[in-house]
C-alpha atoms as a PDB file:
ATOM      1  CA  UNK A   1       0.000   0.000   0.000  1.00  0.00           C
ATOM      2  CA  UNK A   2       2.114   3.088   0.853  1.00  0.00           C
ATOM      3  CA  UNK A   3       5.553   3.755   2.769  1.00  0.00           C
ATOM      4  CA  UNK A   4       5.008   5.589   6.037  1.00  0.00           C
ATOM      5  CA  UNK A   5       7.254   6.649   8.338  1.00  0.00           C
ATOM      6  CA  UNK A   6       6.570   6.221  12.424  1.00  0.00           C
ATOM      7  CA  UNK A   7       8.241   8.960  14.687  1.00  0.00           C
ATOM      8  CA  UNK A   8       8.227   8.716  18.112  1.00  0.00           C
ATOM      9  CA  UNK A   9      10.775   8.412  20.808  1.00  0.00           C
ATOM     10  CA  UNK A  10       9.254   5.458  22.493  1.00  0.00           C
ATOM     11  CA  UNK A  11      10.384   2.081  20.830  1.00  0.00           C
ATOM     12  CA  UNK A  12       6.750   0.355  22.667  1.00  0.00           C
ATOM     13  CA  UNK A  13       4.804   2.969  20.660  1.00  0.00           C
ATOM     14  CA  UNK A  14       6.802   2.526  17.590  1.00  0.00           C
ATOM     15  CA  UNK A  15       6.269  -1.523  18.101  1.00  0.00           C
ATOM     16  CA  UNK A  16       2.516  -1.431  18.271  1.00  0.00           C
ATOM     17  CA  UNK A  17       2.230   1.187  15.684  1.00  0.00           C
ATOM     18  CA  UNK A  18       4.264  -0.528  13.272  1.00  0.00           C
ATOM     19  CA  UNK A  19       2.128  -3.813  13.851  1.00  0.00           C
ATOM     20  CA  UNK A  20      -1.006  -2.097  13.544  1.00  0.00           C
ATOM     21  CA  UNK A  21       0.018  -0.607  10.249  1.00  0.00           C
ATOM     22  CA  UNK A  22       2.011  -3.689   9.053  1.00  0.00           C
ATOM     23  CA  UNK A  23      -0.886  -5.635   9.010  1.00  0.00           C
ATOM     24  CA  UNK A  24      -3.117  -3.057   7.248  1.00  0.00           C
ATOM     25  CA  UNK A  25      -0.670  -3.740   4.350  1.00  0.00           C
ATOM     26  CA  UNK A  26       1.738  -0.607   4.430  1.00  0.00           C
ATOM     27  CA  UNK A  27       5.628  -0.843   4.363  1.00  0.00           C
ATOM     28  CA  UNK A  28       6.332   1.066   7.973  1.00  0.00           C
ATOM     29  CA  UNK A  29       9.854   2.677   8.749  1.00  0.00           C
ATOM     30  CA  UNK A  30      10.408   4.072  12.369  1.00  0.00           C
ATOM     31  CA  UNK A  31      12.270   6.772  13.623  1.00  0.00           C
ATOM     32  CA  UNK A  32      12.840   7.985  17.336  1.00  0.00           C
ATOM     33  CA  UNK A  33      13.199  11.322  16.831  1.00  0.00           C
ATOM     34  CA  UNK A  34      12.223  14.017  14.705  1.00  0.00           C
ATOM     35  CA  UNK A  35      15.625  14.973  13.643  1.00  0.00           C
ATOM     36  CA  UNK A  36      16.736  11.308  12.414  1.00  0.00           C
ATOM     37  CA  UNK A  37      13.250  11.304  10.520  1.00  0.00           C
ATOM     38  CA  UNK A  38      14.270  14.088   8.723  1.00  0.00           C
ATOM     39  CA  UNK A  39      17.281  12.764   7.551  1.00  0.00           C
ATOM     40  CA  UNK A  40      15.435   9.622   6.538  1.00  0.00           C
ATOM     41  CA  UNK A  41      12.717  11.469   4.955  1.00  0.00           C
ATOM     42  CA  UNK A  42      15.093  13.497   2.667  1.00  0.00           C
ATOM     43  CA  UNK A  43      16.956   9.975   2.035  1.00  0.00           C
ATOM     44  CA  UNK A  44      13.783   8.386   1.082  1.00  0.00           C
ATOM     45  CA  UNK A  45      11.720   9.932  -1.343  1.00  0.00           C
ATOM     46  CA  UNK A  46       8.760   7.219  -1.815  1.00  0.00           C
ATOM     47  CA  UNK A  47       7.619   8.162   1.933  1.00  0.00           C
ATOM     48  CA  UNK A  48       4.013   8.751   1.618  1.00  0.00           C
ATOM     49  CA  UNK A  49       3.065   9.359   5.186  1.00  0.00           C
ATOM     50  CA  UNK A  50       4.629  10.589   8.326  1.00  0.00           C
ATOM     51  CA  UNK A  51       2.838   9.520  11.898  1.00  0.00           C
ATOM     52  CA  UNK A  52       4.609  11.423  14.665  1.00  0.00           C
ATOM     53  CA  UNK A  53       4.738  12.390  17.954  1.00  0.00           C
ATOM     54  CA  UNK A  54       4.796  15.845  18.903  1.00  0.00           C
ATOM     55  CA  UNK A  55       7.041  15.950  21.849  1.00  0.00           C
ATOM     56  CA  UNK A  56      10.375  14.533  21.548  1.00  0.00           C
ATOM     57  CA  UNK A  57      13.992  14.888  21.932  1.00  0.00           C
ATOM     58  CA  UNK A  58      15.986  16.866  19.450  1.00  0.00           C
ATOM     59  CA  UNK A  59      13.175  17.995  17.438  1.00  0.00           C
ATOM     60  CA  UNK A  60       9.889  17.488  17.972  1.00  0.00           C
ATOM     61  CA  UNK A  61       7.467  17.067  15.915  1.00  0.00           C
ATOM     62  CA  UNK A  62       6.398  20.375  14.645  1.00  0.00           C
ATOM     63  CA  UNK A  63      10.086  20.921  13.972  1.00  0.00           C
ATOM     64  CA  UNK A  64       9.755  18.036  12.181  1.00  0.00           C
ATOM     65  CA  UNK A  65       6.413  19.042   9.582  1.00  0.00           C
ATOM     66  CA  UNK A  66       7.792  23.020   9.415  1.00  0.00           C
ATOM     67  CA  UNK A  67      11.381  21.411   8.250  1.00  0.00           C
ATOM     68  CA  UNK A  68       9.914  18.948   5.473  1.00  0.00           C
ATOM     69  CA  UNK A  69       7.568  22.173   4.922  1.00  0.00           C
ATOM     70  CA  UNK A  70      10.116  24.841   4.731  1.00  0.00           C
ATOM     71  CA  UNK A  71      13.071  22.809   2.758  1.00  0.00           C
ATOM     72  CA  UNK A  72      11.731  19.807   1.095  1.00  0.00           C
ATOM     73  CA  UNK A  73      13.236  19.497  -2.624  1.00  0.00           C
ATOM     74  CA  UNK A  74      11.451  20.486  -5.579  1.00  0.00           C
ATOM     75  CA  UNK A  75       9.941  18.419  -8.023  1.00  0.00           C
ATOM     76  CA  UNK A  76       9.001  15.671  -5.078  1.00  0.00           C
ATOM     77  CA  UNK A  77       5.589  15.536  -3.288  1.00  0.00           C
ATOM     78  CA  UNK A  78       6.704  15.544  -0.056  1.00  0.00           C
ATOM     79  CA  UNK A  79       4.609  13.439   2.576  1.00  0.00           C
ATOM     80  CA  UNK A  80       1.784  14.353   4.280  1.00  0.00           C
ATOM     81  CA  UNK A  81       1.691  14.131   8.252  1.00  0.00           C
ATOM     82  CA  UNK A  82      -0.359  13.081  11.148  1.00  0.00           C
ATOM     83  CA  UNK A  83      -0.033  14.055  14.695  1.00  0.00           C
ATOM     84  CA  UNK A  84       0.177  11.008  16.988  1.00  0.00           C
ATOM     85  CA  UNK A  85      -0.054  12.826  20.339  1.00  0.00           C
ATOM     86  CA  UNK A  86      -1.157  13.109  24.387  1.00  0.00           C
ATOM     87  CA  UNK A  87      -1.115  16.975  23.223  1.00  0.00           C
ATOM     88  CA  UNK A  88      -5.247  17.999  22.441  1.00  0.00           C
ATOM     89  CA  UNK A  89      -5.841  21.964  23.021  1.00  0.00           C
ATOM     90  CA  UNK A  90      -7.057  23.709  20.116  1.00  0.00           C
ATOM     91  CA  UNK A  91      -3.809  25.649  20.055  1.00  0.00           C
ATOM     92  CA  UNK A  92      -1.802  23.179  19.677  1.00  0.00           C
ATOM     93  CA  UNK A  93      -3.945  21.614  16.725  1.00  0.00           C
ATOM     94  CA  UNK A  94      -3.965  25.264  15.172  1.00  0.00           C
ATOM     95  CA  UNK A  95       0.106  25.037  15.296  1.00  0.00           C
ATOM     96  CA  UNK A  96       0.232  21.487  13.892  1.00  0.00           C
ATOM     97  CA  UNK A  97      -2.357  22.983  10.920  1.00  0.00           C
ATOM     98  CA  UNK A  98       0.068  25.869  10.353  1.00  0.00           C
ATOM     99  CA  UNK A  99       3.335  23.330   9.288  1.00  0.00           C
ATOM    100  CA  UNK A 100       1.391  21.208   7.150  1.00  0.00           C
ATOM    101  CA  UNK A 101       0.449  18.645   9.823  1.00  0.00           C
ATOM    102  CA  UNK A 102      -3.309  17.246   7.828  1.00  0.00           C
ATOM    103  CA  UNK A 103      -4.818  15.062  11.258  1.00  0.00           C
ATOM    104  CA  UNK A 104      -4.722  14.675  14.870  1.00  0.00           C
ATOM    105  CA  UNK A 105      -4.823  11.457  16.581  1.00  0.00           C
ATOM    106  CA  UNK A 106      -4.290  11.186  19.917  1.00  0.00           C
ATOM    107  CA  UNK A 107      -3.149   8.608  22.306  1.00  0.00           C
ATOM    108  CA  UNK A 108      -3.287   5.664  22.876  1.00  0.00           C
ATOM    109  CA  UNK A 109      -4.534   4.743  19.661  1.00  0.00           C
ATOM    110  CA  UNK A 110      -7.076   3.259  18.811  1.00  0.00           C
ATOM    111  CA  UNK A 111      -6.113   0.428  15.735  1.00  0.00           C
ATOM    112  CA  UNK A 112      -9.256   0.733  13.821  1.00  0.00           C
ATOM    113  CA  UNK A 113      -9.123   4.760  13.804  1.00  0.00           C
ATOM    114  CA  UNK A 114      -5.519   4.820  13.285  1.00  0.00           C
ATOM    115  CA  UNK A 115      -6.325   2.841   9.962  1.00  0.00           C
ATOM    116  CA  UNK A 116      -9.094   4.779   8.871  1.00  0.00           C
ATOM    117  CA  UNK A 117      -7.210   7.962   9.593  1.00  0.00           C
ATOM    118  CA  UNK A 118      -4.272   6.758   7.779  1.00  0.00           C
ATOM    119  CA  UNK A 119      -6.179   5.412   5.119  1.00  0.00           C
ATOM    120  CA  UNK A 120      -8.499   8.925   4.796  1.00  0.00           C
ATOM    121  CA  UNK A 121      -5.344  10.857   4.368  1.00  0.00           C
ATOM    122  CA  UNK A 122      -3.541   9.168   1.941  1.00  0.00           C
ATOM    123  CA  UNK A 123      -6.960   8.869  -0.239  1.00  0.00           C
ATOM    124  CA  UNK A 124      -6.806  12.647  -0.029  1.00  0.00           C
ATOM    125  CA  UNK A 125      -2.954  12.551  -0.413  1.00  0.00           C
ATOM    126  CA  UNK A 126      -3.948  10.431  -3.835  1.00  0.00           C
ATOM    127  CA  UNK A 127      -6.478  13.088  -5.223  1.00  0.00           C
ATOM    128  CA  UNK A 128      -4.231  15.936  -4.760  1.00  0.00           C
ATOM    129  CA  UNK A 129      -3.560  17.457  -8.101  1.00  0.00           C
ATOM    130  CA  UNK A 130      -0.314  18.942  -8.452  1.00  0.00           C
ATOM    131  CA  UNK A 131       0.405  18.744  -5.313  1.00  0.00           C
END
C-alpha cells in the first residue's frame, strides 16, 4: 500500500504502531526522533506518510512538519503528516495545521481509527492534483 514513516521516541509505541500498520498492508519505517526522521525522509523519497509524535527529543514534531515544509526538494511531493499525540488543546492543533500537519490522533490509539485515519489521508494525499 504506501511507505510511512513512524516517529516517536518510544520504541513500545513505535512496536505497536508498526504492527497495527504492518498488518493493514503498508511498508512502515520508524524513527525515534524528529531529527533522524528528517534525515530519513530526505533519504527516502517514496515516503508517503509521516505519523509522529509531537514531543520529543531533538526535534519534535512540529520541527519536524515546518522542516519537510520549509526545505523539502522540488519536483518531489513531499509526505503528508499526522499528529500522533497526548497533546489535544485547540492551540496546539492550530500550530500542527500551520506546518502542514493534515490530522490529529491522539493517544493511545485506537487500531481501527488509526487505519481509517491513515487510510483517509492518503486517499486525499492520492487526489491531490499537483500537489
Amino acid at each position: 500500500m504506501a511507505k510511512i514513516l513512524i516517529v516517536d521516541d518510544s520504541s513500545v509505541i513505535r512496536e505497536s504502531l508498526k504492527g497495527t500498520l504492518a498488518g493493514a498492508g503498508h511498508d512502515v519505517l520508524e524513527a525515534p526522533d524528529g531529527a533522524q526522521a528528517l534525515k530519513l525522509v530526505m533519504a527516502t523519497p517514496d515516503i508517503e506518510l509521516i505519523l509522529t509524535d509531537i514531543n520529543m527529543p531533538n526535534l519534535d514534531g512540529f520541527g519536524l512538519c515546518r522542516e519537510i515544509l520549509n526545505n523539502f526538494p522540488a519536483g518531489r511531493k513531499a509526505p503528508s503528516a499526522i499528529a500522533l499525540t497526548t497533546e489535544s488543546s485547540a492551540e496546539m492543533k492550530q500550530k500542527g495545521r500551520e506546518v502542514g500537519i493534515k490530522g490529529w490522533l491522539n493517544k493511545p490509539h485506537d487500531p481501527e481509527r488509526l487505519v481509517l485515519a491513515v487510510n483517509m489521508i492518503l486517499e486525499k494525499r492520492k487526489n491531490e492534483v499537483g500537489k
